[in-house]
Protein backbone atom coordinates (compact mmCIF):
# COMPACT_ATOMS: atom_id res chain seq x y z
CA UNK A 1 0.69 50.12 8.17
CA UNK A 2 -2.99 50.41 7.81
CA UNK A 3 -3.94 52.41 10.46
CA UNK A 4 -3.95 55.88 10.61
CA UNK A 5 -2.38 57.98 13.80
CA UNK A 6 -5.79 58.82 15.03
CA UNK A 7 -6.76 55.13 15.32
CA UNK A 8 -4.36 53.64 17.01
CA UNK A 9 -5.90 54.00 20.41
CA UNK A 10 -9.26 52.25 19.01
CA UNK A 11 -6.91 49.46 17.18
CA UNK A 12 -4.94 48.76 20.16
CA UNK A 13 -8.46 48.46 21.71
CA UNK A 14 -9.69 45.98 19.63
CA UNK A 15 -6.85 43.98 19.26
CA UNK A 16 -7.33 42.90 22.96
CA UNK A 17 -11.09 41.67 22.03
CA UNK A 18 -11.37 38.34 20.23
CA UNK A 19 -13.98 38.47 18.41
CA UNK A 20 -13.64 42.08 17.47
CA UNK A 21 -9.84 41.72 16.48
CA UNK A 22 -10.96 38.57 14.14
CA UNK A 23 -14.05 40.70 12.40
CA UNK A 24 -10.86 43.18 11.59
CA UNK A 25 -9.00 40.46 10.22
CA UNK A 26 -11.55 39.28 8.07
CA UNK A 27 -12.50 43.56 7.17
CA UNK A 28 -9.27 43.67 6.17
CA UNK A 29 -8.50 40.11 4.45
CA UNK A 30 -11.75 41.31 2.29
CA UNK A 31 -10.25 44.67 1.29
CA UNK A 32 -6.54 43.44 0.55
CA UNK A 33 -7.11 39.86 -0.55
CA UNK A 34 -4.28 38.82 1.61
CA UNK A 35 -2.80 39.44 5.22
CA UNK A 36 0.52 38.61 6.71
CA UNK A 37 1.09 37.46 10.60
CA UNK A 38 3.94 40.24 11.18
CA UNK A 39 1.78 43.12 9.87
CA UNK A 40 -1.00 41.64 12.13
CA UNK A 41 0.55 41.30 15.14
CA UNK A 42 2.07 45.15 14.46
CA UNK A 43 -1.19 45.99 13.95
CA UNK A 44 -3.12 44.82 16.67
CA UNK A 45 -0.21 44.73 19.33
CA UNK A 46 -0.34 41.04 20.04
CA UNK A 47 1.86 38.26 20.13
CA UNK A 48 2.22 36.56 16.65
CA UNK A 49 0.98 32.91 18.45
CA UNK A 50 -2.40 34.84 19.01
CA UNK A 51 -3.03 35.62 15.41
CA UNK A 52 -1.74 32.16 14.32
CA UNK A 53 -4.48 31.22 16.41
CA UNK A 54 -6.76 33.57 14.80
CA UNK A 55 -6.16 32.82 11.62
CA UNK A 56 -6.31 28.87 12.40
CA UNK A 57 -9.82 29.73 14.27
CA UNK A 58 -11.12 31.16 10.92
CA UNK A 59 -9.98 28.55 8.73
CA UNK A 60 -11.66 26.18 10.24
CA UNK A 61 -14.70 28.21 10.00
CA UNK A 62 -13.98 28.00 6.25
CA UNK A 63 -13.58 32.01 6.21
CA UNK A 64 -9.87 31.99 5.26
CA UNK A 65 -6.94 29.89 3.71
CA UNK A 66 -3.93 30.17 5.82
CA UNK A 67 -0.32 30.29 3.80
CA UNK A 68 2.99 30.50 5.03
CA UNK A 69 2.97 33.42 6.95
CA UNK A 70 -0.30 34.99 6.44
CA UNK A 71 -3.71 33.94 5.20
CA UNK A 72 -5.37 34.66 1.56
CA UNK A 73 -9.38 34.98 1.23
CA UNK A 74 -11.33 31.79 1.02
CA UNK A 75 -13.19 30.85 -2.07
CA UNK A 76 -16.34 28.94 -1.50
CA UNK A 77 -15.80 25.43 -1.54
CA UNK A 78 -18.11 24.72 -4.95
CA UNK A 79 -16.24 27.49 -6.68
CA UNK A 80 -13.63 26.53 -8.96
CA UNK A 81 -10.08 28.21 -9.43
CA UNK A 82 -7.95 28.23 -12.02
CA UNK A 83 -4.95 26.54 -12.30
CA UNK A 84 -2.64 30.09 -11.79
CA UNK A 85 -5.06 30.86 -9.18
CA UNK A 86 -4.08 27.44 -7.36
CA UNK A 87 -0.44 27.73 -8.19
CA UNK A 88 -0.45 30.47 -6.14
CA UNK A 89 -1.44 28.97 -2.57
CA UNK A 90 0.85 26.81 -0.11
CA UNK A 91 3.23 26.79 -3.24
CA UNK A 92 6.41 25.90 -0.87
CA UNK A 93 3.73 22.99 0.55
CA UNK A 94 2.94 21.57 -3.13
CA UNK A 95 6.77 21.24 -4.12
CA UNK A 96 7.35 19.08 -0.65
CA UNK A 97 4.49 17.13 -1.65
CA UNK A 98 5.48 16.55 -5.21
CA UNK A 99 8.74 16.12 -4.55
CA UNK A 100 8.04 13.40 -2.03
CA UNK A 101 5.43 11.67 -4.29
CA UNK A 102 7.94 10.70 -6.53
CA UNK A 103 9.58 8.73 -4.76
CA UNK A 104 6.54 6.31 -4.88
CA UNK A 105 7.41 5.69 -8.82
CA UNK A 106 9.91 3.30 -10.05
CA UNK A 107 11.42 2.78 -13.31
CA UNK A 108 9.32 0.69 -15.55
CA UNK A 109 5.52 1.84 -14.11
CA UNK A 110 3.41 3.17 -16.08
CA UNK A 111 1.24 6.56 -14.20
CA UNK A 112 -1.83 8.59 -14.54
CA UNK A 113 -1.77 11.65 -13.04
CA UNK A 114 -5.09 13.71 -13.01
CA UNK A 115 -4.81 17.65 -13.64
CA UNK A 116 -4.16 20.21 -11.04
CA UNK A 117 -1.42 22.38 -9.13
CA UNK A 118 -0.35 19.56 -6.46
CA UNK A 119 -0.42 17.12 -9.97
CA UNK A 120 1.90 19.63 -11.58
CA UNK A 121 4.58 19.26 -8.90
CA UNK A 122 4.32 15.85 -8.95
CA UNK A 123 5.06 15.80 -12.68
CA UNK A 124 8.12 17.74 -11.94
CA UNK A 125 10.34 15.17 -10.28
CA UNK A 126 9.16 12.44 -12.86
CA UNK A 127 12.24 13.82 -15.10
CA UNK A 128 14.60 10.58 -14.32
CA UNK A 129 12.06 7.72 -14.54
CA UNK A 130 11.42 5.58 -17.28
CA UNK A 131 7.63 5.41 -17.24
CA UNK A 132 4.50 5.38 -19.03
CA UNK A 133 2.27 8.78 -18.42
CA UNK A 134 -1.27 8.95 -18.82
CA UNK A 135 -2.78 12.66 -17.99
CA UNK A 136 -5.51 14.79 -18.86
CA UNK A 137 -3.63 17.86 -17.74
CA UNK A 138 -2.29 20.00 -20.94
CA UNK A 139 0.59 21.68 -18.70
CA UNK A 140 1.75 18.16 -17.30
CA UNK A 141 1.96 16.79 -20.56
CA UNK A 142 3.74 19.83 -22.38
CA UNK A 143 6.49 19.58 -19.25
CA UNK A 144 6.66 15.91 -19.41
CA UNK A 145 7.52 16.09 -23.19
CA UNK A 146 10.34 17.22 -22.54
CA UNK A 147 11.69 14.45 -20.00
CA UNK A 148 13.42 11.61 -22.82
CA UNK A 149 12.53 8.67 -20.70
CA UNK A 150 8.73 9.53 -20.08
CA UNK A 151 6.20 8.20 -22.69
CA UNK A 152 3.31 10.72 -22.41
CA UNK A 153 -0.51 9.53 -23.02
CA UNK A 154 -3.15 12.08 -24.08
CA UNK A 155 -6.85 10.88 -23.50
CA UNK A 156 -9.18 12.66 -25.94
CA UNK A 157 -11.92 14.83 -24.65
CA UNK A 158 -13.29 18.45 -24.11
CA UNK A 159 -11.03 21.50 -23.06
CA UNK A 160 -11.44 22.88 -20.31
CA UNK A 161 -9.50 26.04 -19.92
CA UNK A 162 -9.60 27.64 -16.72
CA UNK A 163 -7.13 24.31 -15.41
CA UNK A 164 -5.78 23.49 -19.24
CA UNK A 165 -7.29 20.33 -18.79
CA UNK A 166 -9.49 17.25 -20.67
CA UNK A 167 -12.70 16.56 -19.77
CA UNK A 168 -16.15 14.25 -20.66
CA UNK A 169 -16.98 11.25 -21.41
CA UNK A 170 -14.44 10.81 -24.32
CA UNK A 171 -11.64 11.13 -21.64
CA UNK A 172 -12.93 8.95 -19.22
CA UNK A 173 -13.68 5.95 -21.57
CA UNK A 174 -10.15 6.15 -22.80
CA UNK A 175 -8.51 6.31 -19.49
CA UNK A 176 -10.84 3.49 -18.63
CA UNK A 177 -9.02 1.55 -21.16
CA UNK A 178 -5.48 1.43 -19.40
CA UNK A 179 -4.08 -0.38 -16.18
CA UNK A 180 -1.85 1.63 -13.97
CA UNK A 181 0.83 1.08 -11.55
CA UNK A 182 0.12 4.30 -9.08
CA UNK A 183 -2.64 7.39 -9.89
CA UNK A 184 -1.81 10.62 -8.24
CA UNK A 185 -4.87 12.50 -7.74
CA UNK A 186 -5.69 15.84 -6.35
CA UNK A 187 -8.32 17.31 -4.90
CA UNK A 188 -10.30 20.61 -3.65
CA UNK A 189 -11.31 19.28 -0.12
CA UNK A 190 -11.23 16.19 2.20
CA UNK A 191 -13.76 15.19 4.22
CA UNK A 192 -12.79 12.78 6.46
CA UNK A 193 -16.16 11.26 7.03
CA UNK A 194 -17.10 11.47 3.57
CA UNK A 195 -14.25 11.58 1.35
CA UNK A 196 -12.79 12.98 -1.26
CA UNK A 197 -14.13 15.90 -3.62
CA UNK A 198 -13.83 18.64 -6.61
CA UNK A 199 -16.42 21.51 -7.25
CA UNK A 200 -16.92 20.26 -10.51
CA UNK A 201 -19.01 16.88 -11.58
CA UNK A 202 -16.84 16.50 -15.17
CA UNK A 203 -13.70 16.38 -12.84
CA UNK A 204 -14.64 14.48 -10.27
CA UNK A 205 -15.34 11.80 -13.26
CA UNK A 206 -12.32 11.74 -14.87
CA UNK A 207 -10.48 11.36 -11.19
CA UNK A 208 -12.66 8.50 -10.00
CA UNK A 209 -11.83 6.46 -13.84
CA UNK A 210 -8.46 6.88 -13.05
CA UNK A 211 -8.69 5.59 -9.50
CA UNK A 212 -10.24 2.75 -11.05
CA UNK A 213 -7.40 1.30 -13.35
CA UNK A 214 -4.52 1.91 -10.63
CA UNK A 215 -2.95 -0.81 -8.53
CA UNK A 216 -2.22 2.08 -5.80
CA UNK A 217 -3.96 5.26 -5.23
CA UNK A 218 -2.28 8.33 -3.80
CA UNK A 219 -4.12 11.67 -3.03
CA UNK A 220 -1.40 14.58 -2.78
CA UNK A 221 -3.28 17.92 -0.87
CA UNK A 222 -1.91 20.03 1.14
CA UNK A 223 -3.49 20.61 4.67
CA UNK A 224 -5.85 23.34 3.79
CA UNK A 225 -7.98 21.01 2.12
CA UNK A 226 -9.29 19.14 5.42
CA UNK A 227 -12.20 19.40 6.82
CA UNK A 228 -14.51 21.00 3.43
CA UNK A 229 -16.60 19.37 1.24
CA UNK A 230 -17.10 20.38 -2.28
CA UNK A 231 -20.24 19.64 -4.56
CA UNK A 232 -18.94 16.54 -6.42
CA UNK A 233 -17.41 13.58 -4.66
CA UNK A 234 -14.32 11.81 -6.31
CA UNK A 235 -14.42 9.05 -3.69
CA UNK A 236 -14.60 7.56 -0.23
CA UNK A 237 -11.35 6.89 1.51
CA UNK A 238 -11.31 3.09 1.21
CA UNK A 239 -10.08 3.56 -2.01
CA UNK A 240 -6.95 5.80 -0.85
CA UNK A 241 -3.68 3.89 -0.08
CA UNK A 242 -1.74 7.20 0.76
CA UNK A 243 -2.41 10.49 1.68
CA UNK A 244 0.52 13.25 1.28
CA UNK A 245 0.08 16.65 2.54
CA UNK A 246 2.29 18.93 4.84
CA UNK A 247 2.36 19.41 8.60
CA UNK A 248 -0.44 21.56 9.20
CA UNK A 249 -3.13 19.32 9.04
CA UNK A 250 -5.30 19.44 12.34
CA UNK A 251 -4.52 16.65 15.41
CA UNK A 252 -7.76 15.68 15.05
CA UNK A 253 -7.92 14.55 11.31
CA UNK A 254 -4.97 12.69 11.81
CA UNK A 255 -6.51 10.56 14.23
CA UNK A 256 -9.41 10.10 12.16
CA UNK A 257 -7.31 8.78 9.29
CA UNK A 258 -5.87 5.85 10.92
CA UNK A 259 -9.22 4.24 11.17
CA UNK A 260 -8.80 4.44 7.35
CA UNK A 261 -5.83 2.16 7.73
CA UNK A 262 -4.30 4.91 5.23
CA UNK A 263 -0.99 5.66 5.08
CA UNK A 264 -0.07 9.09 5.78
CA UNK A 265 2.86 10.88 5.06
CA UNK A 266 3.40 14.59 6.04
CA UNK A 267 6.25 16.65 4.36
């Protein structure tokens, strides 16, 4: 454990203050990068509901990102991560999610699929379809080689090479070009009063052009992405048919979402 013999009387102290025992959490999220419920509740001698709560209480003040089992540190919203940065959180939540979104593809459609880790697991279970791909993400279109029955699309454009992925104006005039059965887009944060959104401008254009050409829209996020904002808007949520994510989003962003008349479908 952290602690060291002679603390434990002042740990078991704070751990019955709130507000002290979540300062901890954060101390200690800041020095370790990551914390796990279990060695929490050891820690500060508390029921393992309590730091759930904790840890939900700071997420919502945009101070953590809660995983399965523990909590990582949060990134501010208009800072970007890489794509083995992002493959890293609520992992077991993206392969529901992209495992799920599949099943919204039929033989015969032809797909765009916009770069990103949520994208990536979508890409995944596209291995039996025979479909037309159009992507921007490197990674989904090396995998997707590979798959005999999927005809992959490559938009031109600018590298980017933090998420392996095409960008600029090149990229969006060419996706511009096509008509799509179903784009699967991802995204950084959800706002349910304003939208979608990505921390970068050049991304946010390339997801709204392919929103544009497809007969159905479906965002794929998993629940830590409610409630933030992020500089660049993709869209509003009148242009989302479906929303995927996992069973953690809040009570009260569901019930916003059905004003959307959106379908939602939690894995």
């Amino acid at each position: 454990m952290w602690a060291k013999p002679q603390d434990k009387k002042n740990i078991m102290k704070e751990g019955r203050n709130t507000l002290k025992r979540r300062s901890a959490i954060l101390d200690i999220l800041k020095e370790k990068g990551k914390i796990s419920v279990n060695d929490l509740s050891t820690k500060f001698n508390i029921s393992v509901v309590s730091i759930r709560n904790d840890l939900a209480h700071l997420e919502k003040k945009g101070l953590l990102i809660k995983t399965r089992g523990g909590a990582i540190k949060s990134q501010p919203v208009n800072f970007d991560l890489s794509l083995n940065q992002k493959l890293k959180i609520n992992y077991a939540e993206k392969q529901r999610i992209g495992k799920k979104a599949a099943e919204y593809v039929n033989n015969g459609d032809s797909v765009v699929i916009d770069s990103g880790s949520t994208t990536l697991e979508v890409a995944k279970n596209l291995e039996e379809f025979k479909i037309n791909l159009i992507t921007n993400s490197l990674p989904i279109a090396d995998l997707c080689a590979d798959f005999k029955e999927v005809d992959v699309i490559i938009p031109g454009g600018e590298l980017r090479a933090e998420m392996r992925s095409l960008i600029g104006p090149i990229t969006v005039k060419t996706i511009s070009e096509f008509h799509c059965d179903i784009a699967f887009i991802g995204a950084d944060s959800i706002s349910v009063e304003g939208g979608i959104y990505t921390p970068l401008i050049s991304e946010a254009s390339i997801s709204r052009a392919m929103i544009k050409i497809a007969k159905k829209v479906i965002v794929v996020v998993d629940s830590s992405k409610f409630s933030r904002k992020s500089l660049a808007k993709i869209s509003s949520l009148k242009h989302i048919d479906t929303i995927i994510t996992d069973q953690n989003i809040s009570k009260s962003d569901l019930i916003k979402l059905k004003d959307f008349n959106i379908e939602i479908i939690l894995v």
